[in-house]
N, C-alpha and C. Protein backbone atom coordinates (compact mmCIF):
# COMPACT_ATOMS: atom_id res chain seq x y z
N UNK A 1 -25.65 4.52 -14.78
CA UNK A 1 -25.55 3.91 -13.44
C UNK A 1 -24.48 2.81 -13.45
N UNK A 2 -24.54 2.02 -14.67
CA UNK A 2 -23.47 0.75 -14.74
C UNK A 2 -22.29 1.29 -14.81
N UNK A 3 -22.16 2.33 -15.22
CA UNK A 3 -21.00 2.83 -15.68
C UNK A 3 -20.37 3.38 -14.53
N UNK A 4 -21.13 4.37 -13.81
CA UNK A 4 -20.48 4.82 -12.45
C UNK A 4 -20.18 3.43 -11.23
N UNK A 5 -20.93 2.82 -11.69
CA UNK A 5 -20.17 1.52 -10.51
C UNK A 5 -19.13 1.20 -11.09
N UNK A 6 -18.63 0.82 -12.12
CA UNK A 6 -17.78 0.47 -12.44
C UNK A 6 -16.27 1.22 -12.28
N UNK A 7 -16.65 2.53 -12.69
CA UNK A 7 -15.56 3.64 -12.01
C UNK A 7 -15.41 3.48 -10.55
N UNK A 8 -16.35 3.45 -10.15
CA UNK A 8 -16.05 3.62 -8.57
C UNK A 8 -15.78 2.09 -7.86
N UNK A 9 -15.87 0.74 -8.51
CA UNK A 9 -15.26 -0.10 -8.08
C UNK A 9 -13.37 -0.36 -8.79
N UNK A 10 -13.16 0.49 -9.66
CA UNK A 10 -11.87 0.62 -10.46
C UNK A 10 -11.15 2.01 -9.54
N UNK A 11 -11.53 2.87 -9.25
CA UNK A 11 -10.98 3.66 -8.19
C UNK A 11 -10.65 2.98 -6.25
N UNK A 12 -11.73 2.47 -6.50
CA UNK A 12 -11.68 1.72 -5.26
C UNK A 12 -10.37 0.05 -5.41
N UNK A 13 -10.42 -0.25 -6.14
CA UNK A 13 -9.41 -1.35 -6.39
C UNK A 13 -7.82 -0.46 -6.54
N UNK A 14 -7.79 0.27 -7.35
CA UNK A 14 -6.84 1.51 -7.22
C UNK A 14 -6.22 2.04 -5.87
N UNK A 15 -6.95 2.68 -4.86
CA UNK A 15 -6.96 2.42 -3.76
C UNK A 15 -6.48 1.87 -3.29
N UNK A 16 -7.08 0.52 -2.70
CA UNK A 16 -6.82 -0.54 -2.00
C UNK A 16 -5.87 -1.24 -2.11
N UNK A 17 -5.06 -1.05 -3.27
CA UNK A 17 -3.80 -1.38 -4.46
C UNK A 17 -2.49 -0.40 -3.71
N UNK A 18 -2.74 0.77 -3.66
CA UNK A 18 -1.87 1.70 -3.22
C UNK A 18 -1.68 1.87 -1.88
N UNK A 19 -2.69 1.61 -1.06
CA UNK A 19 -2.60 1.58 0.21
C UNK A 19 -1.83 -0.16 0.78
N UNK A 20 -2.45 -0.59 -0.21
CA UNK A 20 -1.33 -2.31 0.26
C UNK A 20 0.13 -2.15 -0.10
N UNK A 21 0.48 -1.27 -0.99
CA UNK A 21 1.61 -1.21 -1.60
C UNK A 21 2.27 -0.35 -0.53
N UNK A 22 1.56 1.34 0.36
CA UNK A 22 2.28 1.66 1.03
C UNK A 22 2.45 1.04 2.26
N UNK A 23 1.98 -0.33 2.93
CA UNK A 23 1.83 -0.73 3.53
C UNK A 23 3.06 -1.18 3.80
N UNK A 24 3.34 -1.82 2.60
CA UNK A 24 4.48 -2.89 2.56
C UNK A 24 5.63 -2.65 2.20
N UNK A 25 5.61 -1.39 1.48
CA UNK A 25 6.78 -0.05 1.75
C UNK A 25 7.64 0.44 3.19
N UNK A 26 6.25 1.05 4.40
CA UNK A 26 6.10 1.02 5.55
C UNK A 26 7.55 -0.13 6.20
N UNK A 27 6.53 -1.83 5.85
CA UNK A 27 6.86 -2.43 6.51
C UNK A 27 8.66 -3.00 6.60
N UNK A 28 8.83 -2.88 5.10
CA UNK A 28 10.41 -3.20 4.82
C UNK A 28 10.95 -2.19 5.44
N UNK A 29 10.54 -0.32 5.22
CA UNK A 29 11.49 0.30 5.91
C UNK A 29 11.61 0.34 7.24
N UNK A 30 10.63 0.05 7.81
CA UNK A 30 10.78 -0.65 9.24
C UNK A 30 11.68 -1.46 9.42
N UNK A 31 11.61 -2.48 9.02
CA UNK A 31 12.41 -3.56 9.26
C UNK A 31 14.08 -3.59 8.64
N UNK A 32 14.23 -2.82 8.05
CA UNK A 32 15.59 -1.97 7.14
C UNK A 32 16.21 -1.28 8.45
N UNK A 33 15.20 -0.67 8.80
CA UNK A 33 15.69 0.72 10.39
C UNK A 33 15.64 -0.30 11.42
N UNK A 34 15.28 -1.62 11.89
CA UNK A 34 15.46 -2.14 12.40
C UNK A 34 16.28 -3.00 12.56
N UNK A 35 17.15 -3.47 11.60
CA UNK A 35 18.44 -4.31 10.93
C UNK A 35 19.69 -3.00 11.42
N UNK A 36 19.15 -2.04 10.94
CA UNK A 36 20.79 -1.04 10.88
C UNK A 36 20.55 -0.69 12.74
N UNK A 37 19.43 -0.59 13.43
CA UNK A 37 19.73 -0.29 14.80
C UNK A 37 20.22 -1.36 15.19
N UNK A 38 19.69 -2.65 15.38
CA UNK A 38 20.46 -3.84 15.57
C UNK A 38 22.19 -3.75 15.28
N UNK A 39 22.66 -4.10 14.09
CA UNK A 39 23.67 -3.98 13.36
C UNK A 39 24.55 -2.78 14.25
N UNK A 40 24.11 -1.55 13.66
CA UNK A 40 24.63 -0.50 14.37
C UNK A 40 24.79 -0.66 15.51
């Protein structure tokens, strides 16, 4: 039982890790495509 929480709070941090990361991926290329429409 200890053991499966522990996986599943290490998958879940994993997660939540990757989804903040594509977040903020997202957000620069946004703002990248928003510099060159400006610019452009």
């Amino acid at each position: 039982m200890g053991m499966a929480t522990q996986v599943d709070k290490y998958w879940k941090s994993r997660i939540y890790e990757a989804l903040k990361l594509e977040e903020l991926a997202y957000a620069h290329e946004t703002k990248a495509r928003g510099n060159i429409f400006l610019i452009g």
